[in-house]
N, C-alpha and C. Protein backbone atom coordinates (compact mmCIF):
# COMPACT_ATOMS: atom_id res chain seq x y z
N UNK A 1 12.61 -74.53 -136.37
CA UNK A 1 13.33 -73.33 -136.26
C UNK A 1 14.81 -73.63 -136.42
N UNK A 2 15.23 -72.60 -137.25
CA UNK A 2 16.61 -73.51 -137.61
C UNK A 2 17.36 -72.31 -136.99
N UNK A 3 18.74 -72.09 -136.41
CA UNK A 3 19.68 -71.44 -136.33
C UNK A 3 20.89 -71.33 -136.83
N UNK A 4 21.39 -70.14 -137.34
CA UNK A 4 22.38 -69.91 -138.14
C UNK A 4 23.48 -68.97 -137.45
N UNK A 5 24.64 -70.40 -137.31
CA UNK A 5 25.99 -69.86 -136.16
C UNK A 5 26.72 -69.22 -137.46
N UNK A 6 26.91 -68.96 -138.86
CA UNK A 6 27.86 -68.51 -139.05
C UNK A 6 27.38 -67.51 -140.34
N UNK A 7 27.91 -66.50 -140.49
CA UNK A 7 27.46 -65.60 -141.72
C UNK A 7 27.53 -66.53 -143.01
N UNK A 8 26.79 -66.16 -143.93
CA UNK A 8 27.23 -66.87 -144.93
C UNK A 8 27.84 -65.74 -146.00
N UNK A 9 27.45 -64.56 -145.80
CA UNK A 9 27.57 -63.22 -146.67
C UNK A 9 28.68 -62.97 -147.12
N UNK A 10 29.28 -62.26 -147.88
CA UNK A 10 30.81 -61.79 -147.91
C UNK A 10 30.71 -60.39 -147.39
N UNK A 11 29.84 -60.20 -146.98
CA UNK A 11 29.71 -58.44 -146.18
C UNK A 11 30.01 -58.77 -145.10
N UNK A 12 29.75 -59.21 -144.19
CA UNK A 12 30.12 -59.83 -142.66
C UNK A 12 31.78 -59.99 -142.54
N UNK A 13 32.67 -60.29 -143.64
CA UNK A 13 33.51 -60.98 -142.98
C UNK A 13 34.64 -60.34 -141.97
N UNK A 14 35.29 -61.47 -141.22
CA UNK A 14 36.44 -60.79 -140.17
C UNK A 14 36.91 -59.77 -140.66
N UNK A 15 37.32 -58.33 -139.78
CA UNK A 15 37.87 -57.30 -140.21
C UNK A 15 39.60 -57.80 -138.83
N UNK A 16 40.13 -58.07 -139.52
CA UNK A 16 41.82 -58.13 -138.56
C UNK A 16 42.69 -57.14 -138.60
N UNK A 17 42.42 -56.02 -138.88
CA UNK A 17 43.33 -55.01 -139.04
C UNK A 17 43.19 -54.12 -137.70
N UNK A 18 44.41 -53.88 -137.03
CA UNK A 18 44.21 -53.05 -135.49
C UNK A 18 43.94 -51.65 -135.89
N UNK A 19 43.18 -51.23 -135.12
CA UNK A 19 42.54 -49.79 -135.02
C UNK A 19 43.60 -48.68 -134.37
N UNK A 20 44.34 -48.06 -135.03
CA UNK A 20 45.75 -47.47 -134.50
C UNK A 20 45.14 -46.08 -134.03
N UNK A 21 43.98 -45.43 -134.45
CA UNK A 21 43.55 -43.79 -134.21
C UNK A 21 43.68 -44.08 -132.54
N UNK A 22 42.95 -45.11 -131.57
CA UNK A 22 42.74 -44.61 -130.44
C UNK A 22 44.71 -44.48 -129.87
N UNK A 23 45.61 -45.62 -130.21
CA UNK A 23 46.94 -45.70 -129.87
C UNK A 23 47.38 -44.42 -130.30
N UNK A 24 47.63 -43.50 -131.36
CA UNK A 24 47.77 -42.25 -131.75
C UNK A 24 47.15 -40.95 -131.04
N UNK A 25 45.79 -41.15 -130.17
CA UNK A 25 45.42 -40.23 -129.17
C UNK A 25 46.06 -40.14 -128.27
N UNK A 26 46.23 -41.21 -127.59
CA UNK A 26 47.02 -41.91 -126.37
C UNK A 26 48.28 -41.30 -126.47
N UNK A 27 49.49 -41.41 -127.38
CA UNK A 27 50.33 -41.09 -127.52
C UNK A 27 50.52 -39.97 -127.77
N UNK A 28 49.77 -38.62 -128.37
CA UNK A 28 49.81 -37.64 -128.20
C UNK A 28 49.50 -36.94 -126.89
N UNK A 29 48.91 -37.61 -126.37
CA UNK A 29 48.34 -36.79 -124.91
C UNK A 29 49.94 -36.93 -123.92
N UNK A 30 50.49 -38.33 -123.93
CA UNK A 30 51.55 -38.41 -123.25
C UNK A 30 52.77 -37.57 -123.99
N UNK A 31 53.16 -37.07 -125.09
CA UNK A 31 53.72 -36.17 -125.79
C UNK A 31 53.34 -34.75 -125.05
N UNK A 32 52.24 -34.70 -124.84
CA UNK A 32 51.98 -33.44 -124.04
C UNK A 32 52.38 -33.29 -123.10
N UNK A 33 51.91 -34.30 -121.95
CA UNK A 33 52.23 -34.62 -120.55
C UNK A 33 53.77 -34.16 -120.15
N UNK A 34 54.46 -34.98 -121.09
CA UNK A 34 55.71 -34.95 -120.55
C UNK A 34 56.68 -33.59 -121.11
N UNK A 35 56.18 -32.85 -122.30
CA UNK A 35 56.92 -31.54 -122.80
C UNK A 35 56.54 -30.67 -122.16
N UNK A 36 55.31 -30.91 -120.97
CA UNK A 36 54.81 -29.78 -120.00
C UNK A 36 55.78 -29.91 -118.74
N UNK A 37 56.04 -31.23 -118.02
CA UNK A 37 56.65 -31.88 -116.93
C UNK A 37 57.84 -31.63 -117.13
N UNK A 38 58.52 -31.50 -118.03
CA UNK A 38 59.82 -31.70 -118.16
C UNK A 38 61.10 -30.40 -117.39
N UNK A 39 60.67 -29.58 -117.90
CA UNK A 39 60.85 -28.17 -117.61
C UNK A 39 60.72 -27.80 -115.99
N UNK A 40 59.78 -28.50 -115.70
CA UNK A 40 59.24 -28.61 -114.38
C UNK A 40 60.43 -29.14 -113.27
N UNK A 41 60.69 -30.52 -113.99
CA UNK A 41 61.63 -31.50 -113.21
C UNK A 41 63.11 -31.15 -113.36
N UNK A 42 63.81 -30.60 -114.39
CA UNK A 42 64.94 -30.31 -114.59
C UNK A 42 65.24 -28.66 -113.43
N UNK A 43 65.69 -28.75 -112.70
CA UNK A 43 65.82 -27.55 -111.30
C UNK A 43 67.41 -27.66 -111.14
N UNK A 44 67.88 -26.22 -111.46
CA UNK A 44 69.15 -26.88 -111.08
C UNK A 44 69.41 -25.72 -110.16
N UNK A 45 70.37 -25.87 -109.40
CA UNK A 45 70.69 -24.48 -107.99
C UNK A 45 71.45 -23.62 -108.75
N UNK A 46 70.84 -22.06 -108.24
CA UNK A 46 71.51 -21.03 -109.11
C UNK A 46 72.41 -20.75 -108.27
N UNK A 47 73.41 -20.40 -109.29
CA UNK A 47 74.86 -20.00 -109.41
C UNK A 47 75.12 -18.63 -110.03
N UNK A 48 76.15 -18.00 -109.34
CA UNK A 48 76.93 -17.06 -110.23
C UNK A 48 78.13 -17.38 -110.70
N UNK A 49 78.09 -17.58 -112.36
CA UNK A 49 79.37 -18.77 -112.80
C UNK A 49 80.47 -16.98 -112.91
N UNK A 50 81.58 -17.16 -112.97
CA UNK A 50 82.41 -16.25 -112.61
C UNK A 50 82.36 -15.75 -114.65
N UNK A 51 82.77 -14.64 -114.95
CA UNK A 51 82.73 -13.97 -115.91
C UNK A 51 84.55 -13.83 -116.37
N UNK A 52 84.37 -14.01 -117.55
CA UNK A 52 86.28 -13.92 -118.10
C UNK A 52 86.75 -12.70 -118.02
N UNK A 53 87.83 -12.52 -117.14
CA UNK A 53 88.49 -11.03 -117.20
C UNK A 53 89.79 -11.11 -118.06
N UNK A 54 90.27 -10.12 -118.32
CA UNK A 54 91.85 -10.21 -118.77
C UNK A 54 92.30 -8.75 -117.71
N UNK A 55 92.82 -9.34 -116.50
CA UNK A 55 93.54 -8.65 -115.61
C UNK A 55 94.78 -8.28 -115.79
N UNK A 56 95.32 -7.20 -116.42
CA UNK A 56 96.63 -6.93 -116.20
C UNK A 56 97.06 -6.95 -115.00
N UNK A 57 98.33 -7.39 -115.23
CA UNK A 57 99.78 -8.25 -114.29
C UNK A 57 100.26 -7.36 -113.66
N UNK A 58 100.51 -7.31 -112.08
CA UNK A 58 100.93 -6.03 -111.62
C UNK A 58 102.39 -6.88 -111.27
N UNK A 59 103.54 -6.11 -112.08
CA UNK A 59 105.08 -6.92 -111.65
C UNK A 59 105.49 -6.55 -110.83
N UNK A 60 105.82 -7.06 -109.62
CA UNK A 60 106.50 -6.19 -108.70
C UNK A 60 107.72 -7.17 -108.72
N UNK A 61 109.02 -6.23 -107.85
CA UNK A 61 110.28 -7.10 -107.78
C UNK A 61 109.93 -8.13 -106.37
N UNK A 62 108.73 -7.74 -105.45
CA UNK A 62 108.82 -8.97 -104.38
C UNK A 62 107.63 -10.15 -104.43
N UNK A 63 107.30 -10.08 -105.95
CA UNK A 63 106.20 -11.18 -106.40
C UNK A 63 107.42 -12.65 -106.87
N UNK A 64 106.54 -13.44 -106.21
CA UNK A 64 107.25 -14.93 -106.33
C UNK A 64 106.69 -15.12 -107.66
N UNK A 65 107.43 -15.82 -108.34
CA UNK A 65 106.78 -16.63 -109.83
C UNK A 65 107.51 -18.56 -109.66
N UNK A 66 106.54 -18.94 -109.47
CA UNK A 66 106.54 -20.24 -109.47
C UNK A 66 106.71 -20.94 -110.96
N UNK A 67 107.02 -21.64 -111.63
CA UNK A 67 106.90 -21.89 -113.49
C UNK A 67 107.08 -23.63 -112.95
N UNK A 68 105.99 -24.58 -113.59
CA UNK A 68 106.06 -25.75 -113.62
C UNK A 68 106.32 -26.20 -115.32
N UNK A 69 107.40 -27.09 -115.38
CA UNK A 69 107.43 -27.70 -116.69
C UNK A 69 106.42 -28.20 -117.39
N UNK A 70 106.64 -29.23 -118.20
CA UNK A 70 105.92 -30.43 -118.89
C UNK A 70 106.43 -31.58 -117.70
N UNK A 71 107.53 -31.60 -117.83
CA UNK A 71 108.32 -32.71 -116.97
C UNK A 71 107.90 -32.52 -115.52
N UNK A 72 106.99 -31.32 -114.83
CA UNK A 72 106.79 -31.74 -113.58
C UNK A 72 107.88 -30.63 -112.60
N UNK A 73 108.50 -30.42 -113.20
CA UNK A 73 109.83 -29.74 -112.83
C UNK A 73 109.13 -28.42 -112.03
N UNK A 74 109.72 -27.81 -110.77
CA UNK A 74 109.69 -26.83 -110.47
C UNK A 74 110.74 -25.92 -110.17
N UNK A 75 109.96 -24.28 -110.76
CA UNK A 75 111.21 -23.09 -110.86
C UNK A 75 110.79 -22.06 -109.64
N UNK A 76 111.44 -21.64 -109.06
CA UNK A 76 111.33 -20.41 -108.65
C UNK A 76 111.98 -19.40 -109.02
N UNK A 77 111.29 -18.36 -109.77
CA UNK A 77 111.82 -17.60 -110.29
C UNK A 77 112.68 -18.23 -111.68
N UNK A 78 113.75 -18.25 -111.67
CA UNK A 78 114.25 -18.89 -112.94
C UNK A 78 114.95 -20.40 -112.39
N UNK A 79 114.99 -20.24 -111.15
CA UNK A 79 115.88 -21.34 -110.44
C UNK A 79 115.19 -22.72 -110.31
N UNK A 80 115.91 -23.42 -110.23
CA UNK A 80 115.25 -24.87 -110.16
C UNK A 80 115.30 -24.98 -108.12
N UNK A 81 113.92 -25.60 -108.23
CA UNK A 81 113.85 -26.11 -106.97
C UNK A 81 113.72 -27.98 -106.67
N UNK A 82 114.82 -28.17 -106.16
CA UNK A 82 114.45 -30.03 -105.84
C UNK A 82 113.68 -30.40 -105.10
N UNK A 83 112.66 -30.23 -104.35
CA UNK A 83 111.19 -30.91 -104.49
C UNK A 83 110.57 -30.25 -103.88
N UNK A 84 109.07 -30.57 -103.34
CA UNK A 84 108.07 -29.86 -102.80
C UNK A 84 108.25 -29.23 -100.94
N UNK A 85 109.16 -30.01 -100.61
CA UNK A 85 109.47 -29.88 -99.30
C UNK A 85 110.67 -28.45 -98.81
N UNK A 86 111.38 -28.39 -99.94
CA UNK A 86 112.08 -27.49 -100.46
C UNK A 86 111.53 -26.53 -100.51
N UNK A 87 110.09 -26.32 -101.37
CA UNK A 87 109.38 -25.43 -101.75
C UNK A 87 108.74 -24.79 -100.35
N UNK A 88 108.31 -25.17 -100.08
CA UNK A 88 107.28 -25.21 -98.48
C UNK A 88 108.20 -24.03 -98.01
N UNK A 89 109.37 -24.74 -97.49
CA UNK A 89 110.56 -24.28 -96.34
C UNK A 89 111.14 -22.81 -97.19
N UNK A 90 110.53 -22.45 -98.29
CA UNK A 90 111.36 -21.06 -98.88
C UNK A 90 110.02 -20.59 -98.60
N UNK A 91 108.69 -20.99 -98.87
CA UNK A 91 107.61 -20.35 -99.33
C UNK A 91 106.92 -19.65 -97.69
N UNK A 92 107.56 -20.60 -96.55
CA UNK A 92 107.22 -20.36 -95.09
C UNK A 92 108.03 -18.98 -94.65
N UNK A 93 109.07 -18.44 -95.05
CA UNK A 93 110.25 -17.53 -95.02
C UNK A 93 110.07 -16.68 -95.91
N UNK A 94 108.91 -16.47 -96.66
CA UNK A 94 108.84 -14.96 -97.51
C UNK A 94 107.31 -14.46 -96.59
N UNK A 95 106.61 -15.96 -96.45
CA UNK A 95 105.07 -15.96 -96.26
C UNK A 95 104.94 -14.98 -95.04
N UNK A 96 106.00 -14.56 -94.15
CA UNK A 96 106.11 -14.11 -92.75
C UNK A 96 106.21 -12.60 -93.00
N UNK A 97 106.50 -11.78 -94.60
CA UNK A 97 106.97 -10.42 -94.81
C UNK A 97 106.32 -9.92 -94.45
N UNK A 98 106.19 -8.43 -94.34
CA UNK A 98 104.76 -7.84 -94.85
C UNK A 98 105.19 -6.31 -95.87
N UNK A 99 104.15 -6.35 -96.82
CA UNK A 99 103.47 -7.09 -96.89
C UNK A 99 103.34 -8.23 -97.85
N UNK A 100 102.75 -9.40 -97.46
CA UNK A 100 102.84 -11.06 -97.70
C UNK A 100 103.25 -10.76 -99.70
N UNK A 101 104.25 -11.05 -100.32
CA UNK A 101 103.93 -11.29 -101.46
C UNK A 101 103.28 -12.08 -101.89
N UNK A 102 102.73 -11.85 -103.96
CA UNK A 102 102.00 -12.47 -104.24
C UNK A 102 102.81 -13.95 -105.00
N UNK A 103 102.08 -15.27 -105.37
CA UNK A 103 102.73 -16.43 -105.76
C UNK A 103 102.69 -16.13 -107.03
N UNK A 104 102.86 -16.11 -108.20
CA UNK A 104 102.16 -16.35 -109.68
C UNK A 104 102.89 -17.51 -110.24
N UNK A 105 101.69 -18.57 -110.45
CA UNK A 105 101.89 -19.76 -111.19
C UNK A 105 102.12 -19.88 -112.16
N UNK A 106 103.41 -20.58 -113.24
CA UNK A 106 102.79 -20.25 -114.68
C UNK A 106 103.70 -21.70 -114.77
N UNK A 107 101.98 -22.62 -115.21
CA UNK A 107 101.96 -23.89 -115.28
C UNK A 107 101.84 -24.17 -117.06
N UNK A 108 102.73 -25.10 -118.00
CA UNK A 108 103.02 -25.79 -118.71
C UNK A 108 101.78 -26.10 -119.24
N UNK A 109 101.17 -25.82 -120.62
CA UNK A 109 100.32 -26.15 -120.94
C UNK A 109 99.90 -27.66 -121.17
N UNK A 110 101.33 -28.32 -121.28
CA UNK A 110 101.23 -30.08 -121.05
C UNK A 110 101.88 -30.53 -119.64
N UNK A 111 101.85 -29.63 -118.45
CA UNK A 111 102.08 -30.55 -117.57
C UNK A 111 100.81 -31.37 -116.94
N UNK A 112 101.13 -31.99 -116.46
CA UNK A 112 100.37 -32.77 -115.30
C UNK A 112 99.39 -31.62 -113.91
N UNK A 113 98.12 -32.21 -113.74
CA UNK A 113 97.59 -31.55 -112.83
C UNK A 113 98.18 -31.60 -111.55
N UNK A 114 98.76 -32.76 -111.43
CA UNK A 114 98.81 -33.16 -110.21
C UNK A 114 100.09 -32.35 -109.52
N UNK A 115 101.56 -31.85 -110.79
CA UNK A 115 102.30 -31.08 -110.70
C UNK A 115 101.89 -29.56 -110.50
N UNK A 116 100.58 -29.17 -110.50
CA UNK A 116 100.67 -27.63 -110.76
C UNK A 116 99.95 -27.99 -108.56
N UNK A 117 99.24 -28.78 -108.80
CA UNK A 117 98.29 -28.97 -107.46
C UNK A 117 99.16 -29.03 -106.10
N UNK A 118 100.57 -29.91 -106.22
CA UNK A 118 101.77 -29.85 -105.30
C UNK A 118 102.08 -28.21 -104.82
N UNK A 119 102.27 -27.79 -106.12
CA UNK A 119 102.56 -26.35 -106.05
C UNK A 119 101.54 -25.43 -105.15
N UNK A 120 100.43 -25.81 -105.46
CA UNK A 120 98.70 -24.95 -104.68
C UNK A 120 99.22 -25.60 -102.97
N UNK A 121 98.99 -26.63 -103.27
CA UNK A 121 99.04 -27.17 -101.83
C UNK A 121 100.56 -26.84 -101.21
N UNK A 122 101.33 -26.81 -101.41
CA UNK A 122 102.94 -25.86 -101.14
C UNK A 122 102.71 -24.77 -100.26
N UNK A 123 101.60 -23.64 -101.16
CA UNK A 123 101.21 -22.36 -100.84
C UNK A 123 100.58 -22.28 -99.55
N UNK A 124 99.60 -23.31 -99.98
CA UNK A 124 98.48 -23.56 -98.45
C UNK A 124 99.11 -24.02 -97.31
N UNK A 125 100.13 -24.56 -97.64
CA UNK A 125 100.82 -25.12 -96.65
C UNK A 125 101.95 -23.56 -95.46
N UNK A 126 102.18 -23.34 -96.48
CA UNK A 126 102.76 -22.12 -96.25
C UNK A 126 101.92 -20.90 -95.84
N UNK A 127 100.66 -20.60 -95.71
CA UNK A 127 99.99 -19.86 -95.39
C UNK A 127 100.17 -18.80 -96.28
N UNK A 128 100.25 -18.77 -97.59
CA UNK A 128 100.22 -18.10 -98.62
C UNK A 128 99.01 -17.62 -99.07
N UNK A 129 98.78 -16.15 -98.85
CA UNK A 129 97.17 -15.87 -98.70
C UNK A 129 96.72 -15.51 -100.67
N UNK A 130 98.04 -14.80 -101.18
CA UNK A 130 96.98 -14.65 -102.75
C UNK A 130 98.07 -15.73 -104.00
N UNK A 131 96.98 -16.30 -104.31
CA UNK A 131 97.95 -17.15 -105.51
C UNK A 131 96.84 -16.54 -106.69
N UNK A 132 98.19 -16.57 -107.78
CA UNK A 132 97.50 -16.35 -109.17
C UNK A 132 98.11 -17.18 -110.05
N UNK A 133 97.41 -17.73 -111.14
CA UNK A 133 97.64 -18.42 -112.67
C UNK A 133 97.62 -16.99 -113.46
N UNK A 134 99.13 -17.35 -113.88
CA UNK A 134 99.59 -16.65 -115.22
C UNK A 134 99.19 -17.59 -116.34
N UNK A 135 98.39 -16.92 -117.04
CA UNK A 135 98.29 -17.77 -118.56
C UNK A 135 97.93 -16.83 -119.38
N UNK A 136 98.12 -17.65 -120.51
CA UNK A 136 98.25 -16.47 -121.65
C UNK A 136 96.99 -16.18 -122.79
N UNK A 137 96.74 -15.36 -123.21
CA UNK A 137 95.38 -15.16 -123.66
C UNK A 137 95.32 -15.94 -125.00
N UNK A 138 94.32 -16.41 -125.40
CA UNK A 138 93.71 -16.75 -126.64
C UNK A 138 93.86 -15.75 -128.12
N UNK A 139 94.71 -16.24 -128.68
CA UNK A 139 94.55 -15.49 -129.86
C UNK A 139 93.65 -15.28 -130.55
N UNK A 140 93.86 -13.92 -130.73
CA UNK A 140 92.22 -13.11 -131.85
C UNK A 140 92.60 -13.19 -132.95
N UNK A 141 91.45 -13.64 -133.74
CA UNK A 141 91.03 -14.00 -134.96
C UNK A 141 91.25 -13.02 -135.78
């Protein structure tokens, strides 16, 4: 009885090529998985984001106007003020009227944040109850 360990045929021989259909199932199912999950996991806390107004400017003669440069510089009214401590000590002496005028900021489109923020914190300091940013609208097309 003889035994035969190896084909001799050319029909038999090694097939080495990987079978990619089952990797292509696989990968579609996780394509699924995760375009279902996704939606799921992304939660973000609702908000009411504030809506753009264009508020006309009510001028009165006892509204403060604050104006910060580029340079940092602060105006009151048209006047120059020498520094934040300055500011405080005028802003504490209107802050007491009634009724309280309003601040209006109108900050330098290249100044510094940190110059318009002196100014906020000035107000707060002063117990300055309404501050507003003057800025100017976007030109229409």
């Amino acid at each position: 009885m003889a035994m035969s360990i190896g084909s001799s045929s050319s029909d038999d021989a090694i097939n080495a090529t990987i079978n990619t259909t089952p990797l292509v199932d696989v990968m579609l199912v996780l394509l699924i998985i995760f375009l279902i999950t996704i939606p799921v996991v992304t939660q973000t806390v609702p908000v009411s984001l504030p809506k753009e107004q264009n508020i006309v400017r009510q001028t009165k003669p006892e509204n403060i106007e604050i104006s910060i440069d580029q340079d940092g510089g602060i105006f009151w009214n048209t006047q120059p003020v020498a520094d934040a401590a300055t500011l405080v000590e005028r802003l504490k002496k209107v802050s007491v009227l009634v009724p309280q005028p309003e601040v209006h900021i109108r900050g330098d489109g290249k100044a510094r944040y940190e110059s318009i923020g002196r100014v906020v914190f000035a107000c707060q300091r002063a117990a300055i109850s309404k501050i507003s940013f003057v800025t100017e609208p976007p030109a229409r097309s």
